[in-house]
Protein backbone atom coordinates (compact mmCIF):
# COMPACT_ATOMS: atom_id res chain seq x y z
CA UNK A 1 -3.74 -24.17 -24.97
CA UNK A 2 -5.64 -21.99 -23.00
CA UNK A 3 -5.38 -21.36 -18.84
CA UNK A 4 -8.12 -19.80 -17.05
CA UNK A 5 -7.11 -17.86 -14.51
CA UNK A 6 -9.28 -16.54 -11.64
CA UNK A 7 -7.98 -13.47 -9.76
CA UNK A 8 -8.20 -13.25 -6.04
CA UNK A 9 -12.08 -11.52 -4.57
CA UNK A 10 -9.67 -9.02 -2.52
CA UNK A 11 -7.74 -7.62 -5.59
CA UNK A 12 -3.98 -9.27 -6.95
CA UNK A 13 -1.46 -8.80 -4.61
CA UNK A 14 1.98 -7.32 -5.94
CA UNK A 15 4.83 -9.16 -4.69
CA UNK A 16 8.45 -8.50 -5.25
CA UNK A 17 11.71 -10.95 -5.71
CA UNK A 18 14.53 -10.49 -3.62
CA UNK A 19 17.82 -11.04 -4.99
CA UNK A 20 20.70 -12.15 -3.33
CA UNK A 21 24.40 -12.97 -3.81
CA UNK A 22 25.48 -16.12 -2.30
CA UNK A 23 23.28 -18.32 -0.16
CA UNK A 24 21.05 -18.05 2.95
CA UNK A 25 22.10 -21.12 5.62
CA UNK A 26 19.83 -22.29 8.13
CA UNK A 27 19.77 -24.66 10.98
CA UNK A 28 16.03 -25.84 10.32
CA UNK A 29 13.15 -24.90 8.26
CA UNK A 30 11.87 -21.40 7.59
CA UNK A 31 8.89 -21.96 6.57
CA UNK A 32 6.56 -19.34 7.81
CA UNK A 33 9.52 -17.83 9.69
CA UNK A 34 11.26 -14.19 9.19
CA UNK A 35 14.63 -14.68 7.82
CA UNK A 36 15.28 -10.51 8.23
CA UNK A 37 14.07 -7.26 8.54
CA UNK A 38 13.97 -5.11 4.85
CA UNK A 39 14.30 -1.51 5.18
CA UNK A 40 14.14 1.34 3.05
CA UNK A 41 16.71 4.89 3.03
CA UNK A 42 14.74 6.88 -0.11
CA UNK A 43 15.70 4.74 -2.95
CA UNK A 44 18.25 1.93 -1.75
CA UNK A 45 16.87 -1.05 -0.01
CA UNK A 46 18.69 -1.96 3.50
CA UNK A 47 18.07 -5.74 4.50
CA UNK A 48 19.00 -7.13 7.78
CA UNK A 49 19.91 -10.53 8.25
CA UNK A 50 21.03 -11.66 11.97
CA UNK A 51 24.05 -9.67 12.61
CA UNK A 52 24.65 -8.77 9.29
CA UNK A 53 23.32 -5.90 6.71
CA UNK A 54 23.65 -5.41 2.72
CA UNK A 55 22.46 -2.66 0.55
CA UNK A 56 19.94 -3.27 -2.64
CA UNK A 57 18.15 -1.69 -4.76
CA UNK A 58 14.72 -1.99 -6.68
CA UNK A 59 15.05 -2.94 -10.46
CA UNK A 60 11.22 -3.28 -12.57
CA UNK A 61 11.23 -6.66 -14.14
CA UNK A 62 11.42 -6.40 -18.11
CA UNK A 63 8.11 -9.08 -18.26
CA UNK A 64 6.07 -9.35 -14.76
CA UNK A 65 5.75 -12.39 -13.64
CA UNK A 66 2.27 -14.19 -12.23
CA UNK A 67 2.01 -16.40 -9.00
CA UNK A 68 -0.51 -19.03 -9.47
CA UNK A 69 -1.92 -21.73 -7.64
CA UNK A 70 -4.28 -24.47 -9.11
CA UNK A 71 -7.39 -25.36 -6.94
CA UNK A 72 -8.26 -29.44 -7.24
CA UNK A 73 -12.13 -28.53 -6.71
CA UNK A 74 -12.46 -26.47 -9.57
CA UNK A 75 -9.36 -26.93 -12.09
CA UNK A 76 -9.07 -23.48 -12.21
CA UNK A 77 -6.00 -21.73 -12.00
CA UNK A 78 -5.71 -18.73 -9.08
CA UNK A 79 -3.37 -15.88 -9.08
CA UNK A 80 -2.36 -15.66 -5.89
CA UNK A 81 -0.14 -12.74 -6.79
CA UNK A 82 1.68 -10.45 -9.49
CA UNK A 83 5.77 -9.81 -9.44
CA UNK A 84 6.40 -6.84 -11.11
CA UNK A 85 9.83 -5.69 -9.47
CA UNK A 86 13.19 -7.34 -7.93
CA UNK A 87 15.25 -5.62 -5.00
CA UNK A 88 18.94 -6.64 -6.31
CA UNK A 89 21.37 -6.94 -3.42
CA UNK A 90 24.88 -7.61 -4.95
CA UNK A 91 27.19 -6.20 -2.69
CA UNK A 92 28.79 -8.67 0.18
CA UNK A 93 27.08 -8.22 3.75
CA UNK A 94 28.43 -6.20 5.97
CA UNK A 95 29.04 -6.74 10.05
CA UNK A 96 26.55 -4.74 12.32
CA UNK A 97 29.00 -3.54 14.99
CA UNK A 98 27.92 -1.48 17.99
CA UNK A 99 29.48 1.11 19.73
CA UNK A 100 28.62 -0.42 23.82
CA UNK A 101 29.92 2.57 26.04
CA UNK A 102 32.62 1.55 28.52
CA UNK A 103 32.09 0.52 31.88
């Protein structure tokens, strides 16, 4: 079988998978919402969640992977985007503590 596939007018976009041990809990929906702040120091990856930060780094997938979303008007397939890497974060979090001078 055959899928067409129609890449975006503004280019593919290159997205990238982010990795985590354990699971993300949340009160309510996050859809649309930031769930953290990702940083990067040279090569390792620095993501901070609430009060909490663990170290990654970026791995390039063995096959990319392609986003794609199927428009009803047409029957064509879109890519909305291309995955080409994953940030692996395997270590635990750790606290963010600050160092409040004294009163």
């Amino acid at each position: 079988m055959q899928i067409h596939l129609v890449a975006d007018k503004d280019g593919i976009k290159e997205w990238a998978i982010i990795e985590l041990q354990g699971s993300l809990r949340c009160s309510d929906t996050f859809d649309g919402e930031m769930i953290g702040n990702l940083l990067w120091d040279g090569s390792t990856a620095l993501f901070l969640l609430g009060h909490q930060v663990v170290q990654g780094k970026a791995k390039a997938l063995d096959n990319p992977l392609v986003v794609i979303s199927k428009s009803e008007q047409t029957n064509r397939n879109n890519i909305v985007a291309i995955i080409r890497k994953k940030i692996i974060f395997s270590s635990r979090p750790k606290p963010i503590v600050f160092n409040l001078p004294s009163v």
